[in-house]
N, C-alpha and C. Protein backbone atom coordinates (compact mmCIF):
# COMPACT_ATOMS: atom_id res chain seq x y z
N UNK A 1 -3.59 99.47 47.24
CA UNK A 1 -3.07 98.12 47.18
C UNK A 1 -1.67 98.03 47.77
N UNK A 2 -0.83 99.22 47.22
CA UNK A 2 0.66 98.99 47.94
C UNK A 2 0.62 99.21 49.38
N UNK A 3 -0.56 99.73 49.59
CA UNK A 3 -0.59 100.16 51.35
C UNK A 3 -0.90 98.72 52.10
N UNK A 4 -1.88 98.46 51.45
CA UNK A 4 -2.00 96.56 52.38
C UNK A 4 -1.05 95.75 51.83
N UNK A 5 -0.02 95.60 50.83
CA UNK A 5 0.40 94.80 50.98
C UNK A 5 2.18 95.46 51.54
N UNK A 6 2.42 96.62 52.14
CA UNK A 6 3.09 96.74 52.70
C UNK A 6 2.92 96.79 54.46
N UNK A 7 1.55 96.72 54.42
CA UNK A 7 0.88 96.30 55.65
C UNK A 7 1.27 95.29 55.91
N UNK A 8 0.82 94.34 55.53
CA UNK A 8 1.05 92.57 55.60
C UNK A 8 2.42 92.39 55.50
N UNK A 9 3.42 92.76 54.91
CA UNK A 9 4.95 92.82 54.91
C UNK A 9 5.57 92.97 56.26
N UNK A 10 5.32 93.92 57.00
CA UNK A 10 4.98 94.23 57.78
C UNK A 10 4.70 93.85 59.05
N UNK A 11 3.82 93.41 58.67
CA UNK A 11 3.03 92.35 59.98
C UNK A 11 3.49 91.09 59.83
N UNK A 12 4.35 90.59 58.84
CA UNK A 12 4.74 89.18 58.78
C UNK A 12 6.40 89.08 59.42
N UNK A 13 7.07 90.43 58.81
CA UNK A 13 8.66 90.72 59.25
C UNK A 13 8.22 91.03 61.11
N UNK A 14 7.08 91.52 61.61
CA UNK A 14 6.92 91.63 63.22
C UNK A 14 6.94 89.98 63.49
N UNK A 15 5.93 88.93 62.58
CA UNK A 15 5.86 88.03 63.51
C UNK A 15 7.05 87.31 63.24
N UNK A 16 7.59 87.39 61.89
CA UNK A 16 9.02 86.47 62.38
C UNK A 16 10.47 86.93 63.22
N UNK A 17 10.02 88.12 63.44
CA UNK A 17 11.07 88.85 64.80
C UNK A 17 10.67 88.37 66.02
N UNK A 18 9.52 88.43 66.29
CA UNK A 18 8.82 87.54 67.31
C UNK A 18 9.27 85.98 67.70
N UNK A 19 9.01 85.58 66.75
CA UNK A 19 9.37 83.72 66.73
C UNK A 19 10.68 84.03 66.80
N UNK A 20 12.00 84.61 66.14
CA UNK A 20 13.21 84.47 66.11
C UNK A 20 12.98 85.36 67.93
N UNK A 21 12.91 86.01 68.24
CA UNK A 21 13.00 86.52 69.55
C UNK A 21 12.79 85.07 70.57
N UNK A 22 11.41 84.96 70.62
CA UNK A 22 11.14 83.55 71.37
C UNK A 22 12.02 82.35 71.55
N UNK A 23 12.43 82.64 70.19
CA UNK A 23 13.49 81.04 69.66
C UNK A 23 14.81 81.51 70.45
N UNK A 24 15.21 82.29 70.20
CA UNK A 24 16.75 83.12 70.93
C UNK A 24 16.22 83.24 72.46
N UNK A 25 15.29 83.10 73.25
CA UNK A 25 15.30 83.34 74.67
C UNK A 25 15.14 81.61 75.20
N UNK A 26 14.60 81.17 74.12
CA UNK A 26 14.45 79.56 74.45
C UNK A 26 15.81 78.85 74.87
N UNK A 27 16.39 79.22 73.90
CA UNK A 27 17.80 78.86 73.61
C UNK A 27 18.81 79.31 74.84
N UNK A 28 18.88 80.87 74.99
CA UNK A 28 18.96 80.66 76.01
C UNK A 28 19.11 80.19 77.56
N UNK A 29 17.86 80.10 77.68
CA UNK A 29 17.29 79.40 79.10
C UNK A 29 18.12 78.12 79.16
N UNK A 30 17.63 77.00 77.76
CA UNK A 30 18.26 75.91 77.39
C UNK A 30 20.03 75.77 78.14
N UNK A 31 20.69 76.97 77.16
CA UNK A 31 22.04 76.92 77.96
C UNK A 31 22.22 77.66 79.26
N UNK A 32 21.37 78.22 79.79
CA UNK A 32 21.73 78.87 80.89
C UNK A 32 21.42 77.23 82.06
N UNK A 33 20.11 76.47 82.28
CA UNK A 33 20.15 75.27 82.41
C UNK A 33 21.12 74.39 82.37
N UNK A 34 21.81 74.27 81.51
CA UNK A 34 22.71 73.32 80.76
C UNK A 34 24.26 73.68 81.60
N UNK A 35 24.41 74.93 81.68
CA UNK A 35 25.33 75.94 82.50
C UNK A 35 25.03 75.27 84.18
N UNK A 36 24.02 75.47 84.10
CA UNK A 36 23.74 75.30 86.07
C UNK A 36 24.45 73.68 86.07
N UNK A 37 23.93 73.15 85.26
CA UNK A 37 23.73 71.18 85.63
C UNK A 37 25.21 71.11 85.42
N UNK A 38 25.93 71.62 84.73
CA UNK A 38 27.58 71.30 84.25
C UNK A 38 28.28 71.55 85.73
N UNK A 39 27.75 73.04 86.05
CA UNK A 39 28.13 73.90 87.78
C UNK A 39 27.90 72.55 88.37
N UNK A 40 27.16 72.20 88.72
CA UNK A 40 26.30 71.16 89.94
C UNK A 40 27.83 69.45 89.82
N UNK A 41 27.33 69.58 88.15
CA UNK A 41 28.20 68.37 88.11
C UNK A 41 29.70 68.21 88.30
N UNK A 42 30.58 69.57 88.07
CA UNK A 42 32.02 69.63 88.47
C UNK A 42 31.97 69.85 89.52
N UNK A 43 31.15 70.79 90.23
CA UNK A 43 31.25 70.79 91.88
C UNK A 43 30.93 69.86 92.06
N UNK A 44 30.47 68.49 92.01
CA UNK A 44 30.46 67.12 92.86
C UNK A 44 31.78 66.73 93.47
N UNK A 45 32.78 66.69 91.58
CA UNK A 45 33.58 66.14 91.64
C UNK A 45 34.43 66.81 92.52
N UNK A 46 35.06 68.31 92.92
CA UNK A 46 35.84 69.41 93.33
C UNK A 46 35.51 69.05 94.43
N UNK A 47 34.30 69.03 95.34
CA UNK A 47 34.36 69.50 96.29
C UNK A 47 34.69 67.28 97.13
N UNK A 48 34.37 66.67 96.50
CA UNK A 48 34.85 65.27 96.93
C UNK A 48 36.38 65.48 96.68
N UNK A 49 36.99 65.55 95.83
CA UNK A 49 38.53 65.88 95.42
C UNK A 49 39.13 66.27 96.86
N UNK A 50 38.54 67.56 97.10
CA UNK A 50 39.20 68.66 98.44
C UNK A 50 38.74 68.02 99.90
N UNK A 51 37.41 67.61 99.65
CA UNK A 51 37.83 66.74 101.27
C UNK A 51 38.15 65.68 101.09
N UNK A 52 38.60 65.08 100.57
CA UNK A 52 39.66 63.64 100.36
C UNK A 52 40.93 64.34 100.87
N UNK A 53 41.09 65.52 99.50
CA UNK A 53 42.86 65.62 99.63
C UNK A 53 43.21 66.39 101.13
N UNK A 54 42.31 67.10 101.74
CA UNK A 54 42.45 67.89 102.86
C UNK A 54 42.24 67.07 103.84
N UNK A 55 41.55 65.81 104.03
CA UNK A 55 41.46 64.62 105.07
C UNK A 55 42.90 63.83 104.89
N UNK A 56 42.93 63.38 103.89
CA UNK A 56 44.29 62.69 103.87
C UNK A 56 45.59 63.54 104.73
N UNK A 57 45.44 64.90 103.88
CA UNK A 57 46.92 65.48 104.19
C UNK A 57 46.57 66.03 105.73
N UNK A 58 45.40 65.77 106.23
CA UNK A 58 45.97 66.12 107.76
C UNK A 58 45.86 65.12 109.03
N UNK A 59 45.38 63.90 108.30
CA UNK A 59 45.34 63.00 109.16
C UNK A 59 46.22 61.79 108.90
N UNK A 60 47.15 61.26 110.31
CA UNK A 60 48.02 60.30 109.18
C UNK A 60 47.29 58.68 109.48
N UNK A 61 46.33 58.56 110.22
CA UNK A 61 46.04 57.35 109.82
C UNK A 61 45.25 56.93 108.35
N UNK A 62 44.32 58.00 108.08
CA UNK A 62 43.48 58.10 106.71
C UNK A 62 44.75 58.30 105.21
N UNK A 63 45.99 58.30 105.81
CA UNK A 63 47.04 58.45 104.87
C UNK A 63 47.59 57.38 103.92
N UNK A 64 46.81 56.16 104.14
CA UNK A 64 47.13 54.92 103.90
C UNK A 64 46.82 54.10 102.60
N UNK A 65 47.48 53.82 101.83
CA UNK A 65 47.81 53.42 100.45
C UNK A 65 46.46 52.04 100.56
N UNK A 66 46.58 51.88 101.64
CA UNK A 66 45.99 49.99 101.64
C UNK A 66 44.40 50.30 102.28
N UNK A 67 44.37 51.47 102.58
CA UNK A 67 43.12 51.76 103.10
C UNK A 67 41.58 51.43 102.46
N UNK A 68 40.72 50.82 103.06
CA UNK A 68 39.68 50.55 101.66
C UNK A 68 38.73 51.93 101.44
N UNK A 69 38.50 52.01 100.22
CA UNK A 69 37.76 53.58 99.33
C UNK A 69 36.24 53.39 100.99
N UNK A 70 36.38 54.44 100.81
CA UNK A 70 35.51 55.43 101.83
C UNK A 70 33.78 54.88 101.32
N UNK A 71 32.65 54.51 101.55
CA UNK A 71 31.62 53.92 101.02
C UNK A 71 30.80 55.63 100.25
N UNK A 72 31.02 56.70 100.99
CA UNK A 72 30.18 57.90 100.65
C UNK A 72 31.19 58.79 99.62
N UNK A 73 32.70 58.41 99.60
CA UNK A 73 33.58 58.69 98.40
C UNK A 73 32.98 58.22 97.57
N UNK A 74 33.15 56.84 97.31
CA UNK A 74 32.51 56.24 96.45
C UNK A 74 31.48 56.14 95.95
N UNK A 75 30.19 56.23 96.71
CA UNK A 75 29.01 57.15 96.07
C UNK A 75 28.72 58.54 95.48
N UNK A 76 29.83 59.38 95.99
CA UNK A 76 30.18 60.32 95.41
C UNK A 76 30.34 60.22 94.30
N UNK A 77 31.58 59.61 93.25
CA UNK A 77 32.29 59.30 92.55
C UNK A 77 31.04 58.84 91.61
N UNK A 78 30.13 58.01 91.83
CA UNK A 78 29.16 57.43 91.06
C UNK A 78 28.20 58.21 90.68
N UNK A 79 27.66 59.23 91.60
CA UNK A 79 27.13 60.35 91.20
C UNK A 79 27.72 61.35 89.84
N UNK A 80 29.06 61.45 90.04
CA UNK A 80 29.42 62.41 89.37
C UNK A 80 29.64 61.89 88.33
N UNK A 81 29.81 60.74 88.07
CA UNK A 81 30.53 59.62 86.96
C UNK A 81 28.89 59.94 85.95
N UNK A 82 27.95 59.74 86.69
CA UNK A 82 27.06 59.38 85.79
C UNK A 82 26.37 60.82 85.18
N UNK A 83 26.40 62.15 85.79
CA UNK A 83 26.17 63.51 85.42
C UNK A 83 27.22 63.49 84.59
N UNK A 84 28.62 63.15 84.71
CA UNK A 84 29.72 63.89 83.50
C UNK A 84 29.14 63.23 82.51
N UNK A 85 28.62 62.04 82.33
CA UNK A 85 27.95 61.56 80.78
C UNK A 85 26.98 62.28 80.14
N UNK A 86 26.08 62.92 81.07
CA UNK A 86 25.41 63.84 80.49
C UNK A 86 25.70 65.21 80.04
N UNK A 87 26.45 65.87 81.18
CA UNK A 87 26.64 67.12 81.10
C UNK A 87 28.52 67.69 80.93
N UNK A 88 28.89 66.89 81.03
CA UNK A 88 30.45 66.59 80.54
C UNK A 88 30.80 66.98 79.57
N UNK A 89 31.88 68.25 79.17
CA UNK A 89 32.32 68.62 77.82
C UNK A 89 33.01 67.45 77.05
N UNK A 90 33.12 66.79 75.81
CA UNK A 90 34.22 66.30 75.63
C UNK A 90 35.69 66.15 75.73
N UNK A 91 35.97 67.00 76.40
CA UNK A 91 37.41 67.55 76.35
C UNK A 91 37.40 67.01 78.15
N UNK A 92 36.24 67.48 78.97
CA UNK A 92 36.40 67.64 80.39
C UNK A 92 36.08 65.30 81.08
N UNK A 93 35.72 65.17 79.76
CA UNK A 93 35.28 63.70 79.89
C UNK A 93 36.91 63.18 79.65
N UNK A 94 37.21 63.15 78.41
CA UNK A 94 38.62 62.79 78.48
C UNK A 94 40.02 63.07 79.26
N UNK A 95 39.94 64.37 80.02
CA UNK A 95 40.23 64.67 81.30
C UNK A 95 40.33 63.47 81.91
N UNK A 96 39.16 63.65 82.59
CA UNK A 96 38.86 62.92 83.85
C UNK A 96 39.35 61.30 83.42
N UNK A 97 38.74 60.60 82.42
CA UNK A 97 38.96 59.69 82.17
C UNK A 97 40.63 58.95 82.20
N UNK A 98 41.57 60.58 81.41
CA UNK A 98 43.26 60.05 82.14
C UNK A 98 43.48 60.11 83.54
N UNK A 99 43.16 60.84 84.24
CA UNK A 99 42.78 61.09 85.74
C UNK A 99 42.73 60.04 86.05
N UNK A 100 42.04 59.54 85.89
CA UNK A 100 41.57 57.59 86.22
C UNK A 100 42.14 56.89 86.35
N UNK A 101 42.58 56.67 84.87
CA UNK A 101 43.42 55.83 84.51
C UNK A 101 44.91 56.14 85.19
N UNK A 102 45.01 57.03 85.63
CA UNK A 102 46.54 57.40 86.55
C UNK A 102 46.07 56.99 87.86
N UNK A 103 44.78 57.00 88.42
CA UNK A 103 44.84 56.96 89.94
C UNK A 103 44.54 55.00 90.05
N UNK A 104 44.08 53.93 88.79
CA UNK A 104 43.90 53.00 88.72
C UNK A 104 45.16 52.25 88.52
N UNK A 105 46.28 52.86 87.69
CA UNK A 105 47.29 52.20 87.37
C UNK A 105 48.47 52.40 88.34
N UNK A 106 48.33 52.81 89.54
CA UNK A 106 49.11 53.45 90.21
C UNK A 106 50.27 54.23 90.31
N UNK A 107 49.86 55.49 89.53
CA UNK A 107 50.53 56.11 89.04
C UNK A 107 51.14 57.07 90.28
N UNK A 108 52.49 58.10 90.25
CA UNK A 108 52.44 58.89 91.02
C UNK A 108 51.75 59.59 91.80
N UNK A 109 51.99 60.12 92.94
CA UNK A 109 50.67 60.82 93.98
C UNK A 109 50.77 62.48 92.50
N UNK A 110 51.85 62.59 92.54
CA UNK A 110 52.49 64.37 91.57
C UNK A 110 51.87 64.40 90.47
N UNK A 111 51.79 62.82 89.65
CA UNK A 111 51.42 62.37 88.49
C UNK A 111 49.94 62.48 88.15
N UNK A 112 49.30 61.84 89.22
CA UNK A 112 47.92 62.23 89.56
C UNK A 112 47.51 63.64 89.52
N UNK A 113 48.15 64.31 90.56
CA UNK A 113 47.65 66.05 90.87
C UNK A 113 47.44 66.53 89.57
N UNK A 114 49.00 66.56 89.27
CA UNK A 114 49.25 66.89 87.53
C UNK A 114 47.59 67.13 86.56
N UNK A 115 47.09 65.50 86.75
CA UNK A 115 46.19 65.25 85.86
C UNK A 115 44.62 65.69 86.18
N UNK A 116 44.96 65.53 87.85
CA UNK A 116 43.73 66.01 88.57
C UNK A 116 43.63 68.07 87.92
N UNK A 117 45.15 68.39 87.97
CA UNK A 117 44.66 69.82 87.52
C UNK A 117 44.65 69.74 85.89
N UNK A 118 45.27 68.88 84.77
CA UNK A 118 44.48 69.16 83.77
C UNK A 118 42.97 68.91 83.62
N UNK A 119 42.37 68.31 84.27
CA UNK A 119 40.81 68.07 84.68
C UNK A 119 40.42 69.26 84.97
N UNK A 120 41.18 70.19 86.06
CA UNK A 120 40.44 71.26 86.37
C UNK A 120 40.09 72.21 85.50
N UNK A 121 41.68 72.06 84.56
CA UNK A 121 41.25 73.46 83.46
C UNK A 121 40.42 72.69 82.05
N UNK A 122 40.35 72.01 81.81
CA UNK A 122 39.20 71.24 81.03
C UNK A 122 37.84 72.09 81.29
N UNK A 123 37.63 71.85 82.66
CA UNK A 123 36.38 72.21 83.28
C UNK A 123 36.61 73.82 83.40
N UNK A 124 37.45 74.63 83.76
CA UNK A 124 36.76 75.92 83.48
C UNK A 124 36.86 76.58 82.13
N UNK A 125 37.85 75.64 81.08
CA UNK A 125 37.38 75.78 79.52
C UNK A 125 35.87 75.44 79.39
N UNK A 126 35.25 74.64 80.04
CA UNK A 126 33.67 74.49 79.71
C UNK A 126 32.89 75.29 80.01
N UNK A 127 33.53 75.99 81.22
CA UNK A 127 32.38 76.69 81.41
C UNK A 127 32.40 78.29 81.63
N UNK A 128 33.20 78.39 80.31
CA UNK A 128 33.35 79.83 79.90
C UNK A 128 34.57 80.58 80.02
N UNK A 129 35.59 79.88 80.42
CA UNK A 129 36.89 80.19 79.90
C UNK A 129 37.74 79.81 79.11
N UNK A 130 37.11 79.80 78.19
CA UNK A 130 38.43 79.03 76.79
C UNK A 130 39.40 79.53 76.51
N UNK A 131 39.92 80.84 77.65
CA UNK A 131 41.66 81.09 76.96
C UNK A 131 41.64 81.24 78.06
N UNK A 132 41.48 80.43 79.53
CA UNK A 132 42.36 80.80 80.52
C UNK A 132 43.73 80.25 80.22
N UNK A 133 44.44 80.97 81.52
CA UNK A 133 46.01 80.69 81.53
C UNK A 133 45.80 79.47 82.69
N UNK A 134 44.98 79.47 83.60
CA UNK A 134 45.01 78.24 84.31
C UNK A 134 45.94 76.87 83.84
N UNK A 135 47.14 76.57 84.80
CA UNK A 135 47.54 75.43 84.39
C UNK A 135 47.51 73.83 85.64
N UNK A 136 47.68 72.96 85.20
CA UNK A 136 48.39 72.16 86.77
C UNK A 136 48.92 72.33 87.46
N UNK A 137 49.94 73.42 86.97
CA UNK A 137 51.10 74.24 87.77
C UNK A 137 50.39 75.01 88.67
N UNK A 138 49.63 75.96 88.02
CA UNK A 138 48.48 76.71 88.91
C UNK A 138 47.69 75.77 89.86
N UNK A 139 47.06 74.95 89.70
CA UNK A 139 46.36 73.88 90.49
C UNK A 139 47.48 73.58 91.74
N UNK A 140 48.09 72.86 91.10
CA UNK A 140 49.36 72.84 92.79
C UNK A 140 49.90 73.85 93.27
N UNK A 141 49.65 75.26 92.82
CA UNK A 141 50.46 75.90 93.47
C UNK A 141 49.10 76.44 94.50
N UNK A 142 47.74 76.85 94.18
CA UNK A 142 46.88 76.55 94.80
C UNK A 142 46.56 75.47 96.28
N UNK A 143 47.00 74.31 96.01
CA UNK A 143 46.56 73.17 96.81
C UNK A 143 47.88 73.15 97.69
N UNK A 144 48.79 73.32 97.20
CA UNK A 144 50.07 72.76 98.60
C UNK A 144 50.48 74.11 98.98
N UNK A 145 51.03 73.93 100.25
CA UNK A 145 51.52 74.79 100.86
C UNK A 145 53.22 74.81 100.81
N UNK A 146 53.52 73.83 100.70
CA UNK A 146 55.01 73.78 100.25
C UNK A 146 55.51 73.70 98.53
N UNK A 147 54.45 74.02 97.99
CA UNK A 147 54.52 74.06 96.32
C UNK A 147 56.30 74.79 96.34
N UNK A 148 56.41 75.92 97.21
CA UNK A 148 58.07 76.57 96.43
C UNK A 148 58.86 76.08 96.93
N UNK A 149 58.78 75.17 98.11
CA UNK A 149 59.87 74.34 98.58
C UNK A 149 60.12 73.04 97.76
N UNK A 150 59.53 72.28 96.63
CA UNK A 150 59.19 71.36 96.31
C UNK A 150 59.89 71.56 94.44
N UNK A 151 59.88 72.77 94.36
CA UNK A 151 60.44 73.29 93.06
C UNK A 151 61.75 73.41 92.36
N UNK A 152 62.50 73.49 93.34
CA UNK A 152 63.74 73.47 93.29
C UNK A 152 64.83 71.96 92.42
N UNK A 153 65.83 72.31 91.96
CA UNK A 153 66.34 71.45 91.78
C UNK A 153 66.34 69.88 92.75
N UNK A 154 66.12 68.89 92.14
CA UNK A 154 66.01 67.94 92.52
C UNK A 154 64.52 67.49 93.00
N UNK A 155 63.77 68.58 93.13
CA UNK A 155 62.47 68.97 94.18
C UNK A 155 61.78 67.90 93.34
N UNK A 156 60.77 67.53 94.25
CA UNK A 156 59.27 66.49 93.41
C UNK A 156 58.47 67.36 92.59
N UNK A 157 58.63 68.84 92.52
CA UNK A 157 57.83 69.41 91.63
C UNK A 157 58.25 70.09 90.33
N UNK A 158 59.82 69.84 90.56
CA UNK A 158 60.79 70.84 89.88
C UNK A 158 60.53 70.76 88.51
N UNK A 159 59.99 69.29 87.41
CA UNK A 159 59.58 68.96 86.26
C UNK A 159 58.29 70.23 85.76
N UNK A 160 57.15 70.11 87.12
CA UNK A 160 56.36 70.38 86.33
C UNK A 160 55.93 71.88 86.56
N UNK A 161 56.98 72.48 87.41
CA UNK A 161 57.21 73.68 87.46
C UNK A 161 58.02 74.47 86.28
N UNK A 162 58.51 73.48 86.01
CA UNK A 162 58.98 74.11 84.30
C UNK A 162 58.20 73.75 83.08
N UNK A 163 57.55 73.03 83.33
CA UNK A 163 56.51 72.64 82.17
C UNK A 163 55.42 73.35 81.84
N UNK A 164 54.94 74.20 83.03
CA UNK A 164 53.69 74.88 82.96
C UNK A 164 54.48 76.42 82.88
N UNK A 165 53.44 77.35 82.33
CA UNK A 165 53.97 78.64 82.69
C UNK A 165 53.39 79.42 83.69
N UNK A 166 53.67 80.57 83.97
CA UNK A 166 52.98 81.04 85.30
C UNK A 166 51.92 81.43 84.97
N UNK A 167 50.66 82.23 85.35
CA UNK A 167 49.81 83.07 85.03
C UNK A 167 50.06 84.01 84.75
């Protein structure tokens, strides 16, 4: 009797290792999925960001404050607007959302970047770096080429070169 019912013990602790196995690869997949669509959805936004900011800064007629929004920017923008609702961390939604609200209220071009790089590190807190050192500071020092000329006393960057720390 103790032999079958340590049989059946047995055979019941296999099948619920089984189901918990299944359930843990499901899960998985789930976030590995969930991982890709987040990838897909910040690269919309990044890679529209960089040919904007790399068209602007090398062409000076596209340099223009009064210029009307680009029709495939702007479809861009709508694309990505409507994936960050889905796949958008909370943290990387409220990001973006001050982002906005700085590039709507006409806020600084510096003021913007600023916010454009707290957006950035939002987004690689989502997607698996929750203690980077990544800052805005890092983001502009990345994107401009005159970032150390710009630092200096009096400089347009000199604030937020002290605000951030280095890597």
């Amino acid at each position: 009797m103790s032999g079958t019912l340590f049989s059946l013990l047995a055979l019941v602790i296999a099948g619920l290792g089984w189901v918990i196995r299944q359930e843990m690869e499901k899960r998985r997949r789930i976030e590995d999925q969930l991982s890709q669509e987040k990838y897909e959805t910040y690269m919309i936004l990044v890679d529209a960001f960089f040919d904007m900011f790399f068209k602007h800064a090398t062409t000076e007629e596209n340099s223009s404050p009064t210029q009307e929004a680009d029709p495939e920017f702007v479809e861009t923008l709508r694309k990505f607007n409507k994936r960050l609702i889905f796949y958008g961390s909370d943290s990387v939604i409220a990001a973006h959302q001050r982002y906005m609200d700085s590039v709507y209220t006409g806020d600084t071009v510096f003021n913007q970047m600023e916010l454009f790089g707290a957006l950035i590190t939002a987004i690689r807190k989502d997607m698996g770096y929750p203690n980077t050192k990544f800052t805005p500071k890092t983001f502009m020092k990345q994107i401009l080429n005159d970032y150390h000329t710009s630092i200096g006393p009096g400089g347009t960057l000199e604030k937020l070169h002290k605000k951030y720390p280095d890597l």
